[in-house]
C-alpha atoms as a PDB file:
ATOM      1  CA  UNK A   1       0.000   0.000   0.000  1.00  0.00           C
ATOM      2  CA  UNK A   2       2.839   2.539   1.069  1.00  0.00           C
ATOM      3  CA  UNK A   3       4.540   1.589  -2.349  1.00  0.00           C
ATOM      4  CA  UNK A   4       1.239   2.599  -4.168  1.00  0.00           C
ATOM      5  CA  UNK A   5       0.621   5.739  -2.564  1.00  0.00           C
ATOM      6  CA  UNK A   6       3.711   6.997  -3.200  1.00  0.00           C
ATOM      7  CA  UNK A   7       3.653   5.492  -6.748  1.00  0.00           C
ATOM      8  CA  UNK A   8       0.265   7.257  -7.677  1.00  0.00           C
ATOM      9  CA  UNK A   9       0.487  10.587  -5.868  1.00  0.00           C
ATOM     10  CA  UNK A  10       4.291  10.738  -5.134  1.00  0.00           C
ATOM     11  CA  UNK A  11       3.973  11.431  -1.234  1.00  0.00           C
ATOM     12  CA  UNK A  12       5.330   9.037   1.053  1.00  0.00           C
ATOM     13  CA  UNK A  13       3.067   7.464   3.387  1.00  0.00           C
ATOM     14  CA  UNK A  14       5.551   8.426   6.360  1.00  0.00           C
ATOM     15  CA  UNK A  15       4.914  12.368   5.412  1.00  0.00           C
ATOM     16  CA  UNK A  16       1.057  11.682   5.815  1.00  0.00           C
ATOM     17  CA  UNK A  17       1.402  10.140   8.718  1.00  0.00           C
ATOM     18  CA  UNK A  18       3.751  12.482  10.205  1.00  0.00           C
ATOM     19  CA  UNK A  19       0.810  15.525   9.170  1.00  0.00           C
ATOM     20  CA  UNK A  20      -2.147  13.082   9.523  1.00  0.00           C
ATOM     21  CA  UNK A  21      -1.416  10.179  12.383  1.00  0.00           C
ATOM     22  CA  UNK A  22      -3.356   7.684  10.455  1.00  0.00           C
ATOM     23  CA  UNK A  23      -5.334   6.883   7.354  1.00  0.00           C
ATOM     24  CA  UNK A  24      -8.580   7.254   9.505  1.00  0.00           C
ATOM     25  CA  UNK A  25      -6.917  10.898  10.438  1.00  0.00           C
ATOM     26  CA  UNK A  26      -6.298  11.754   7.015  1.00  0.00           C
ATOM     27  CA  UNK A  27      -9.572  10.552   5.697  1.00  0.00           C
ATOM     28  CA  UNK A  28     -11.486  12.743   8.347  1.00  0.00           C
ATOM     29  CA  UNK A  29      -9.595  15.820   7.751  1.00  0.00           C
ATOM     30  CA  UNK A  30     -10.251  15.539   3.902  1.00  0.00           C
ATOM     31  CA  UNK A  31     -13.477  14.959   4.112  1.00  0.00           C
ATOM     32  CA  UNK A  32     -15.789  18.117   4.541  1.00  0.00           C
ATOM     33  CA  UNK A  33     -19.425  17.913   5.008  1.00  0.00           C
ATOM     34  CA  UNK A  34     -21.785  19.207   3.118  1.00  0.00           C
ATOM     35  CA  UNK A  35     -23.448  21.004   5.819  1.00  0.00           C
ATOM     36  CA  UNK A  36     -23.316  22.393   9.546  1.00  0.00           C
ATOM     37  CA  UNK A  37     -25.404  19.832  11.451  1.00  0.00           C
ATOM     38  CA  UNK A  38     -26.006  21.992  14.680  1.00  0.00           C
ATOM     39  CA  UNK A  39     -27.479  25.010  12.165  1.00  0.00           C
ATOM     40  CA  UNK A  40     -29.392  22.606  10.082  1.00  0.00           C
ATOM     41  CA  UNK A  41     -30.617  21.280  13.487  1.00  0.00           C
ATOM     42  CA  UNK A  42     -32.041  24.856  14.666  1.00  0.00           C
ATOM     43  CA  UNK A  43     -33.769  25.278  11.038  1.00  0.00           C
ATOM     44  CA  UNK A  44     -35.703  22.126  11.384  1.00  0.00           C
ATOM     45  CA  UNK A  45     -36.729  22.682  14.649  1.00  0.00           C
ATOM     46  CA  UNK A  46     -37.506  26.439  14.561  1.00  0.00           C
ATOM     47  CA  UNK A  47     -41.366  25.653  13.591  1.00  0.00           C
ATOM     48  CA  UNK A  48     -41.707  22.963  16.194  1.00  0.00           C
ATOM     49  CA  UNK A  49     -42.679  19.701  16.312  1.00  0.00           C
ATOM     50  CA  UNK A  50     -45.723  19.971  13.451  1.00  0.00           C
ATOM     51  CA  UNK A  51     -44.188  19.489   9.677  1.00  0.00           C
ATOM     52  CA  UNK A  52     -40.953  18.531  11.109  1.00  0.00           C
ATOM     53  CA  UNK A  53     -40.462  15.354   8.622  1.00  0.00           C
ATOM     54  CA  UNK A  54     -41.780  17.554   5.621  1.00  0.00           C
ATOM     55  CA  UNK A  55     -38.575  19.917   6.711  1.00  0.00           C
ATOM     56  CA  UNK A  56     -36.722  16.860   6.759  1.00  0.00           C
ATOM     57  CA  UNK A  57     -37.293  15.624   3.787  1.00  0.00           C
ATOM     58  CA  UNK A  58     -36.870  18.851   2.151  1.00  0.00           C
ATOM     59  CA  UNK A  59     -33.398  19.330   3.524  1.00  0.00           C
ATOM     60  CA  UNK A  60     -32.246  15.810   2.386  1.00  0.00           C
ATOM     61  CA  UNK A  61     -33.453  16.052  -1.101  1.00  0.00           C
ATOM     62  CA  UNK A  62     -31.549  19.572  -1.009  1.00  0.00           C
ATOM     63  CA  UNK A  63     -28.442  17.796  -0.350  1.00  0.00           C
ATOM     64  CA  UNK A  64     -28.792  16.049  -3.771  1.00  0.00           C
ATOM     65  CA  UNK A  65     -29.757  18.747  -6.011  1.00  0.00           C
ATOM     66  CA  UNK A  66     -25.963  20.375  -5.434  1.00  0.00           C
ATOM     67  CA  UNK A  67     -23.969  17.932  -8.078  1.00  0.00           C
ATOM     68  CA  UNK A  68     -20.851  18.670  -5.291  1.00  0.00           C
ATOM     69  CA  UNK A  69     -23.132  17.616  -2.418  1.00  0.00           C
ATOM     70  CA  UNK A  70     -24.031  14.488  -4.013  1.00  0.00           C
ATOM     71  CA  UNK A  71     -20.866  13.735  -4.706  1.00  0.00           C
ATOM     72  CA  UNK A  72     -19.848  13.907  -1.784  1.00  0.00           C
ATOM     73  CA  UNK A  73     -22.360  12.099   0.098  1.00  0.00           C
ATOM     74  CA  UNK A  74     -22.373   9.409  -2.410  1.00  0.00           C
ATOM     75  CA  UNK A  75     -18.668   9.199  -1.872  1.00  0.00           C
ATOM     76  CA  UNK A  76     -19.172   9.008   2.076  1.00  0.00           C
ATOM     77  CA  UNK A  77     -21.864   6.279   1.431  1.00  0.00           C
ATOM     78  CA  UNK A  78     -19.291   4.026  -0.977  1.00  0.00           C
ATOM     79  CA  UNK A  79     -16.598   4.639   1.347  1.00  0.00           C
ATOM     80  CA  UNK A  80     -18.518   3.881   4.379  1.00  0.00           C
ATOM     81  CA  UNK A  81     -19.210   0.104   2.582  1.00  0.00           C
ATOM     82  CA  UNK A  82     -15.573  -0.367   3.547  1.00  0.00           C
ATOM     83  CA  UNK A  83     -14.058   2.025   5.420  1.00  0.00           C
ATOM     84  CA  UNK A  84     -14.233   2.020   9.335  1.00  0.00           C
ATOM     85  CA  UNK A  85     -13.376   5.862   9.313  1.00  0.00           C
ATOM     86  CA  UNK A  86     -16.281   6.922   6.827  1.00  0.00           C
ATOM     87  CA  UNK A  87     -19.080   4.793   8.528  1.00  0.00           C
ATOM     88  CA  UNK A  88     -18.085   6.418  11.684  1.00  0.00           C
ATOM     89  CA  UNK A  89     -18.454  10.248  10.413  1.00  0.00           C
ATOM     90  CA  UNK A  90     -21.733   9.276   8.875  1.00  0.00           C
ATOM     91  CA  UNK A  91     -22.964   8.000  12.264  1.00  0.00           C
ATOM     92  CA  UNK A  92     -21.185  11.023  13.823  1.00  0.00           C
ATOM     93  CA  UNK A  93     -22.182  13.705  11.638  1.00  0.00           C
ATOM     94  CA  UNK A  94     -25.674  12.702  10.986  1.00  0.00           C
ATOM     95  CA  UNK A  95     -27.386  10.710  13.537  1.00  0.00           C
ATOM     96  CA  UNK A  96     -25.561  11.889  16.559  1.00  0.00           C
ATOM     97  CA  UNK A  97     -25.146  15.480  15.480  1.00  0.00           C
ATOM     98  CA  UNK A  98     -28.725  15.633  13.851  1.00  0.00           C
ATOM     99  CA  UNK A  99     -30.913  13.268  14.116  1.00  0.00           C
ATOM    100  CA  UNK A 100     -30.971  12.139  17.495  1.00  0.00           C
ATOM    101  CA  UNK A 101     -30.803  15.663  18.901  1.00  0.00           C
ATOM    102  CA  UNK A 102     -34.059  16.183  16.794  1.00  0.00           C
ATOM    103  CA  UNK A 103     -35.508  13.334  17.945  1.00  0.00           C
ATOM    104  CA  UNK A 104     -34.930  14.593  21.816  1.00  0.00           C
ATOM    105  CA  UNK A 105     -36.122  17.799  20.934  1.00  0.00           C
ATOM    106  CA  UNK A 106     -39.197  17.221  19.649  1.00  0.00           C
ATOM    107  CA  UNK A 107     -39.243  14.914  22.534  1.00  0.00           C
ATOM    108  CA  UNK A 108     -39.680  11.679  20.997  1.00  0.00           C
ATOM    109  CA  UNK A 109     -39.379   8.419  22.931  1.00  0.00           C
ATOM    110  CA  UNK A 110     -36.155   5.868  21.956  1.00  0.00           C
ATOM    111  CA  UNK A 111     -34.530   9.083  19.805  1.00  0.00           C
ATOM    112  CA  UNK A 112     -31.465   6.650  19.233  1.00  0.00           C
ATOM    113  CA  UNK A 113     -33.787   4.138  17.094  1.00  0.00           C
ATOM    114  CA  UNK A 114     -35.768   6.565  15.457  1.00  0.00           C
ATOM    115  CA  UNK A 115     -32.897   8.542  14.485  1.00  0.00           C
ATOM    116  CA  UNK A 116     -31.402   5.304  12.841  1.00  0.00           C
ATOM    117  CA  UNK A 117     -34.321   4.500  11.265  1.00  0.00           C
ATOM    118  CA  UNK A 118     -34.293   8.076   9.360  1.00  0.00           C
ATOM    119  CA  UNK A 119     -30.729   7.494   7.875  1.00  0.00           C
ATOM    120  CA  UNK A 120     -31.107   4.129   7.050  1.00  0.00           C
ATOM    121  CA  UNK A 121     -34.236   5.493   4.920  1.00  0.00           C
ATOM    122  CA  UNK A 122     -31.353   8.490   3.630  1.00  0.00           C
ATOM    123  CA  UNK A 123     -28.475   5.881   3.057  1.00  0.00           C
ATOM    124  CA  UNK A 124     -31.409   3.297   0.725  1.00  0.00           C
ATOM    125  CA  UNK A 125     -32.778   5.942  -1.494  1.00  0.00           C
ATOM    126  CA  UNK A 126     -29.568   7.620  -1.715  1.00  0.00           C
ATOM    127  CA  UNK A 127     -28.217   4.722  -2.614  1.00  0.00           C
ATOM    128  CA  UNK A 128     -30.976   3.380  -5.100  1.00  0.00           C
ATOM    129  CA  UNK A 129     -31.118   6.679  -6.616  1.00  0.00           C
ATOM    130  CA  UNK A 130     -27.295   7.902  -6.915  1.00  0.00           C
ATOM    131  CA  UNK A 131     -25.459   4.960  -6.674  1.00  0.00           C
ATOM    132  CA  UNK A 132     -27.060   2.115  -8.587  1.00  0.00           C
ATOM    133  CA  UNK A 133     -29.395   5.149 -10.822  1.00  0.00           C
ATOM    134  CA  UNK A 134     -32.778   3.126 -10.262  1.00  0.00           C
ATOM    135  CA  UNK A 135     -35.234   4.356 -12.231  1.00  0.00           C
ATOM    136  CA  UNK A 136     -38.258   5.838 -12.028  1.00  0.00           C
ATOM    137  CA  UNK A 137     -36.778   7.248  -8.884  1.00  0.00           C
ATOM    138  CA  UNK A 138     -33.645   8.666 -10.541  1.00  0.00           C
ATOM    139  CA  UNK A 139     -35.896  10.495 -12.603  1.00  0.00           C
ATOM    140  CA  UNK A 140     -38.610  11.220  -9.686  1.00  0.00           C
ATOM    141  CA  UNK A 141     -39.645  14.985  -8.731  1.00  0.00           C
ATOM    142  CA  UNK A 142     -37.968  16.486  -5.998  1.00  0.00           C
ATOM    143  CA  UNK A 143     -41.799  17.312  -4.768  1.00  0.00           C
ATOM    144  CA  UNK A 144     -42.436  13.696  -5.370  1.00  0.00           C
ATOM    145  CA  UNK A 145     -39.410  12.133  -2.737  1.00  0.00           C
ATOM    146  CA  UNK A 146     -39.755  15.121  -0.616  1.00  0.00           C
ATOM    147  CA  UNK A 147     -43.829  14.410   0.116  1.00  0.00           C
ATOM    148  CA  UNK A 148     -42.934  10.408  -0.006  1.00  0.00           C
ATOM    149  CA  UNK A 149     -40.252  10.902   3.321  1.00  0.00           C
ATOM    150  CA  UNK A 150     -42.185  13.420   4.795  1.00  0.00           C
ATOM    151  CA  UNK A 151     -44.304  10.588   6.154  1.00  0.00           C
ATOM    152  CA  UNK A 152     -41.921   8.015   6.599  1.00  0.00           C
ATOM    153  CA  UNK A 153     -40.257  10.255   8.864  1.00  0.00           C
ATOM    154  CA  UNK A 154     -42.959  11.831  10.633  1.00  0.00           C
ATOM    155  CA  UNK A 155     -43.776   8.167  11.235  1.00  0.00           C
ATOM    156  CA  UNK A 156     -40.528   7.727  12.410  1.00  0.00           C
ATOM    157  CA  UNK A 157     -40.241  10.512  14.662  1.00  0.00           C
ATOM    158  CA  UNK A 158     -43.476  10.592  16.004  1.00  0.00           C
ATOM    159  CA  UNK A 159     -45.455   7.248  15.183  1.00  0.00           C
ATOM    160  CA  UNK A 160     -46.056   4.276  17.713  1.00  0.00           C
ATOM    161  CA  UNK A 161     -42.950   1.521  17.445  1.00  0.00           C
ATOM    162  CA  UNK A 162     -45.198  -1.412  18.050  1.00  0.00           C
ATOM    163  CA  UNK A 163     -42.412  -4.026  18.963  1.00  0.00           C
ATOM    164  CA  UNK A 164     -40.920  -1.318  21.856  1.00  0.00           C
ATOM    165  CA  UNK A 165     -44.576  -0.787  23.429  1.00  0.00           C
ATOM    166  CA  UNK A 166     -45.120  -4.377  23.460  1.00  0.00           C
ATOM    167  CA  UNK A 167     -44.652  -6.128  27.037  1.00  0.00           C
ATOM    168  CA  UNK A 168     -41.969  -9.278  26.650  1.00  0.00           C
ATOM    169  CA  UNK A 169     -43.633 -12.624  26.375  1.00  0.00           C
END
């Protein structure tokens, strides 16, 4: 690996790690995201609890319209398949920076599930849509994702989690 850094980009892997530490390191400092989770977090809560998925929604399929942003979370998706480093800034930056700290504000019950629930939603269509290019939702309206997530995650912010409420038999 050192021999093919150095081969393809003609910096020695001991001058990275001397700036760097590690490949983890290096990966994290490289990698900016696309947005400022704690102001993001303020804009979707601003209104309150009511239309709080629609905002959601709205924000996510934002993301994607910006070819850079998409890039770039499309990038931190792939890499996150097989990097330790990547899948730990996506849990980082958004479900413990945003959507768990929703979830608590709007003061809904096991925010740590729900909040999973919401990206795992993010990281499928993302995926179906940017990744593989699955039509017709490749080619889908912006209106049309943003009102189909709205109530997948007002459901999962807000609606009953059956298997929780249920008493162990």
């Amino acid at each position: 690996m050192s021999h093919l850094l150095k081969k393809q980009t003609g910096v020695d892997q001991a001058l990275v790690a001397h700036y760097f530490g590690s490949k983890q390191q290096l990966f994290s400092a490289v990698v900016e995201p696309p947005f400022d989770p704690a102001v993001v977090l303020d804009r979707l809560h601003a209104a309150g609890q009511p239309g709080v998925g629609h905002r959601l929604a709205e924000f996510v399929v934002s993301i994607w319209e910006s070819p850079d942003n998409r890039l770039m979370v499309t990038g931190l998706i792939r890499a996150a398949a097989t990097e330790d480093q990547a899948a730990v800034l996506i849990r980082d930056l958004v479900t413990r920076r945003l959507l768990v700290p929703l979830a608590i504000r709007i003061g809904s019950d096991h925010p740590e599930l729900r909040a999973s629930l919401i990206a795992s939603r993010v990281v499928e269509l993302t995926t179906a849509r940017h990744i593989i290019g699955l039509n017709p939702l490749l080619s889908a309206p912006n209106k049309l994702l943003v009102s189909s997530l709205a109530s997948v995650f007002d459901y999962y912010l807000n609606g009953k989690l059956e298997e929780l409420s249920r008493p162990n038999s």
